[in-house]
Protein backbone atom coordinates (compact mmCIF):
# COMPACT_ATOMS: atom_id res chain seq x y z
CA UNK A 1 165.15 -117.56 62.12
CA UNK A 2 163.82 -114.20 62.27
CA UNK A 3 161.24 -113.53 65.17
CA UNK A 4 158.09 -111.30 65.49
CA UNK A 5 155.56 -110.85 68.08
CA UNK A 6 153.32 -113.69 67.44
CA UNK A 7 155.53 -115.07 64.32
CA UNK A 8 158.50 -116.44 63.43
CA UNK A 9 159.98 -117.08 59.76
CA UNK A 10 162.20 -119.97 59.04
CA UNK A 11 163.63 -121.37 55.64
CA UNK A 12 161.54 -123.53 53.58
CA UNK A 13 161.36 -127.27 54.07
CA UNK A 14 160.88 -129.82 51.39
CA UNK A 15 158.28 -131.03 53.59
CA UNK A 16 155.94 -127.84 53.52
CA UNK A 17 155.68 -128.26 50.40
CA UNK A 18 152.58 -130.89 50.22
CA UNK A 19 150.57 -128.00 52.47
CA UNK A 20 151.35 -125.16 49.85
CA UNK A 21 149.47 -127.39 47.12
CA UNK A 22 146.72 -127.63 49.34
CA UNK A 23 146.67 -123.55 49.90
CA UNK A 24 147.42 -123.01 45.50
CA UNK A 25 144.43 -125.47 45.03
CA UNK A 26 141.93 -123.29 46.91
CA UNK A 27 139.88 -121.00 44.51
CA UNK A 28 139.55 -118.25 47.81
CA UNK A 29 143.87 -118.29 48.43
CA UNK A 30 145.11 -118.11 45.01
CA UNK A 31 142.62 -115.14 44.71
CA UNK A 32 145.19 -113.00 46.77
CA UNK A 33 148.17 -113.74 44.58
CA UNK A 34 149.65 -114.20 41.18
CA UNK A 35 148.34 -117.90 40.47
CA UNK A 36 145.09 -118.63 38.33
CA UNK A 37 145.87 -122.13 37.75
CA UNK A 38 145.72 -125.00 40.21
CA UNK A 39 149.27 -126.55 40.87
CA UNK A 40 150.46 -130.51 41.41
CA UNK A 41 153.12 -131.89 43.97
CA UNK A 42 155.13 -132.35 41.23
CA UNK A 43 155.29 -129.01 40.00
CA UNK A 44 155.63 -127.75 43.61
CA UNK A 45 158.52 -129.91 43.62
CA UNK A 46 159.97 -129.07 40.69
CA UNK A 47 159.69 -125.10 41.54
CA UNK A 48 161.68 -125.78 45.08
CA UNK A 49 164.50 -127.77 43.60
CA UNK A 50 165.14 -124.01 41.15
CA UNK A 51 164.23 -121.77 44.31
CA UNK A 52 167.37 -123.90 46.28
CA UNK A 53 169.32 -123.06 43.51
CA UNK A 54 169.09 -119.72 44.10
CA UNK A 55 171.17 -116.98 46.00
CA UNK A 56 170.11 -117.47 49.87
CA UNK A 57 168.72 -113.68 50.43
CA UNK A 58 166.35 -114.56 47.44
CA UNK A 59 164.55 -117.96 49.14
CA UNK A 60 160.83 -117.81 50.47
CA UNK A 61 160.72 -117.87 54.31
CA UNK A 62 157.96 -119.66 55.96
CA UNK A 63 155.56 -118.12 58.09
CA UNK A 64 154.73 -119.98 61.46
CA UNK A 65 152.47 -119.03 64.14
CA UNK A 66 152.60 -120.38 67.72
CA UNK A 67 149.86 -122.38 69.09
CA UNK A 68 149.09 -124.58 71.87
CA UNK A 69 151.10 -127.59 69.73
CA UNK A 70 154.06 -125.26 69.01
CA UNK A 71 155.05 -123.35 65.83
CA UNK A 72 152.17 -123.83 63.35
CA UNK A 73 152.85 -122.79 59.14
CA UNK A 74 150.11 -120.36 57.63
CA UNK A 75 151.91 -119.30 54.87
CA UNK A 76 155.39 -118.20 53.37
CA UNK A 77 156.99 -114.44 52.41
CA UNK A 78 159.85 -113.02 50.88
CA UNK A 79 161.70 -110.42 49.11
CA UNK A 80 162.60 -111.22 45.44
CA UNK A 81 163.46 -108.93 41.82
CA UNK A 82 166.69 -107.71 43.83
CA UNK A 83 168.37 -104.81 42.20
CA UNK A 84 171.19 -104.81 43.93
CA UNK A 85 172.39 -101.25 42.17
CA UNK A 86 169.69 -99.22 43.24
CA UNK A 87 168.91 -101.16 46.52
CA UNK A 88 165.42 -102.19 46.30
CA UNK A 89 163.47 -105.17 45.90
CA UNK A 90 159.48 -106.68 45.63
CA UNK A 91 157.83 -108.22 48.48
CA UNK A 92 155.86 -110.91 48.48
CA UNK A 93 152.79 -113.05 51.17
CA UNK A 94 150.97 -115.89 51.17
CA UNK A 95 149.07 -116.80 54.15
CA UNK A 96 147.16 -120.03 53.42
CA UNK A 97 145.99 -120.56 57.04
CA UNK A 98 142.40 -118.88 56.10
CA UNK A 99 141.51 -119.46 60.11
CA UNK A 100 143.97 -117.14 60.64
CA UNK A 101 142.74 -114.35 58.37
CA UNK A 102 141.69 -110.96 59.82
CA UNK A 103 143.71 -111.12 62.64
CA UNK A 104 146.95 -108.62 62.19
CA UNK A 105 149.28 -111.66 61.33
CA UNK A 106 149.20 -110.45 57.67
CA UNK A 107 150.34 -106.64 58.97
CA UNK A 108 153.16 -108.57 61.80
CA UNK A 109 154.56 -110.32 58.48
CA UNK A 110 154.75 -107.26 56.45
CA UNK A 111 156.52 -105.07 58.83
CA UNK A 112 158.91 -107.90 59.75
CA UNK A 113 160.22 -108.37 56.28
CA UNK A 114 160.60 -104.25 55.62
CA UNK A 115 162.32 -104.27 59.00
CA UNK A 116 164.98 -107.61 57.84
CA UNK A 117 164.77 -105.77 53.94
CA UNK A 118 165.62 -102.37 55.43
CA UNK A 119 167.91 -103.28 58.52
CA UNK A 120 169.45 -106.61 57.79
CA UNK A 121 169.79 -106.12 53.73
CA UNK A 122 170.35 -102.22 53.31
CA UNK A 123 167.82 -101.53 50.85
CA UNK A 124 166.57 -98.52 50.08
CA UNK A 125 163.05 -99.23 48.85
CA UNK A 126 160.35 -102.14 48.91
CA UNK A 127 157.59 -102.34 46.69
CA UNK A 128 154.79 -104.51 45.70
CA UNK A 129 151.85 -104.67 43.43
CA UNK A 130 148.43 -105.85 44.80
CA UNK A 131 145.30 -106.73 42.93
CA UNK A 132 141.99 -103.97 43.14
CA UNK A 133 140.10 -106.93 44.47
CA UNK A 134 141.80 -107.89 47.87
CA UNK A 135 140.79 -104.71 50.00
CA UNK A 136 142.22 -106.75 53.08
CA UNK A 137 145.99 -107.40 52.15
CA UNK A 138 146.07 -103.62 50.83
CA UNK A 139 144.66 -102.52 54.31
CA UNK A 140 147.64 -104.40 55.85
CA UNK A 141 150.03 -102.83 53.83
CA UNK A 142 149.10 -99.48 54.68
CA UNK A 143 149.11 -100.26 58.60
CA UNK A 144 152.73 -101.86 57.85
CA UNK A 145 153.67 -98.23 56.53
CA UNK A 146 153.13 -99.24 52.48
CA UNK A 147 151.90 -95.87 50.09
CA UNK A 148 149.83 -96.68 46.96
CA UNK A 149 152.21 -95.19 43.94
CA UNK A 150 149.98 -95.92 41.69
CA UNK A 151 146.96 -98.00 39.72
CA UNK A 152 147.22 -99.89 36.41
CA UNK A 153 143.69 -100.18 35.38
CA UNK A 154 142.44 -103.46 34.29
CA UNK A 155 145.92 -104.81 34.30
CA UNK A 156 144.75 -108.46 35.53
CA UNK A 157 142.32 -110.96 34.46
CA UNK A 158 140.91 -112.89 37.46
CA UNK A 159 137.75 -115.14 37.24
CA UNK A 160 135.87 -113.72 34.49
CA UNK A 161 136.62 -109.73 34.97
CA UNK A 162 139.24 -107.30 34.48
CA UNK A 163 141.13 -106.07 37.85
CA UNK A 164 143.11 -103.10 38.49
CA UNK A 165 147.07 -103.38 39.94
CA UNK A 166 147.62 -100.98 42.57
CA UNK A 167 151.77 -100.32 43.05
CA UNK A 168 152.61 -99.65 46.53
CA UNK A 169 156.12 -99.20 48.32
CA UNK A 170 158.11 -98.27 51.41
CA UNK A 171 161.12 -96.23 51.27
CA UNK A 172 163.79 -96.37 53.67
CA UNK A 173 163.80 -92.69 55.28
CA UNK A 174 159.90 -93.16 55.87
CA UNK A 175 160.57 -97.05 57.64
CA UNK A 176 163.07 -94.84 60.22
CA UNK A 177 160.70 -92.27 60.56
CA UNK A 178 158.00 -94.24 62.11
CA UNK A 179 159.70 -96.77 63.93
């Protein structure tokens, strides 16, 4: 497991899985991220049994929070599009959990996977693309130590209007520098 603050991240479980549908079938979550379709268990099911199959670096990590019951799941992260050659790769979040929302754990997730990307896997960059419309996860990347690259305008198509893609990254000099 890899431990923050106030989170921890853990593999994946088979059975998280039924909560994720629950998260991808709310219009307000899959908002945030790269789903415009609402998905089934057995898709969900389907799309672990290929992410197992993959190389270990490249499987989502679950996000857990701890609350008066224990560790809690909100949501899942990871790093994924390796490129192995020039050392960088794309980082993902979901946090599910809206009733924890607006409370930093978005920002504690971020900087926890540059520090594992940057310290644990040696890469040299981390980037990301987030859409024009969600103000609040691009706020958290720029706490985390993210830099907007750039803007594709009206690159996306989300309920009923075009959105811009703003391209953000970290790169491995400016993670030392502020830590």
């Amino acid at each position: 497991m890899i431990y923050g603050n106030r989170i921890r991240l853990r593999k994946l479980e088979k059975a998280d899985l039924p909560l994720f549908v629950a998260w991808f079938n709310d219009p307000e979550v899959r908002a945030g991220i790269g789903m415009y379709l609402p998905m089934s268990q057995v898709e969900e099911d389907r799309w672990f049994e290929r992410m197992v199959e993959r190389p270990p670096v490249e499987h989502i990590l679950a996000v857990e929070i701890r609350d008066e019951a224990g560790w809690r799941l909100v949501g899942s992260t990871s790093l994924f599009d390796f490129d192995w050659r020039v050392r960088k790769a794309e980082f993902g979040i979901l946090l599910g959990d809206k009733t924890i929302w607006n409370q930093g754990y978005g920002t504690e997730v971020t900087r926890l996977m540059l520090q594992h990307g940057f310290e644990t896997l040696n890469l040299n960059r981390i980037e990301l693309k987030v859409y024009s419309t969600n103000p609040r996860a691009q706020r958290a990347y720029e706490k985390a130590g993210y830099v907007l690259e750039g803007t594709q305008r009206q690159a996306d198509y989300r309920n009923g209007q075009y959105v811009d893609d703003h391209f953000m990254a970290v790169l491995r000099d400016e993670w030392f520098a502020r830590k």
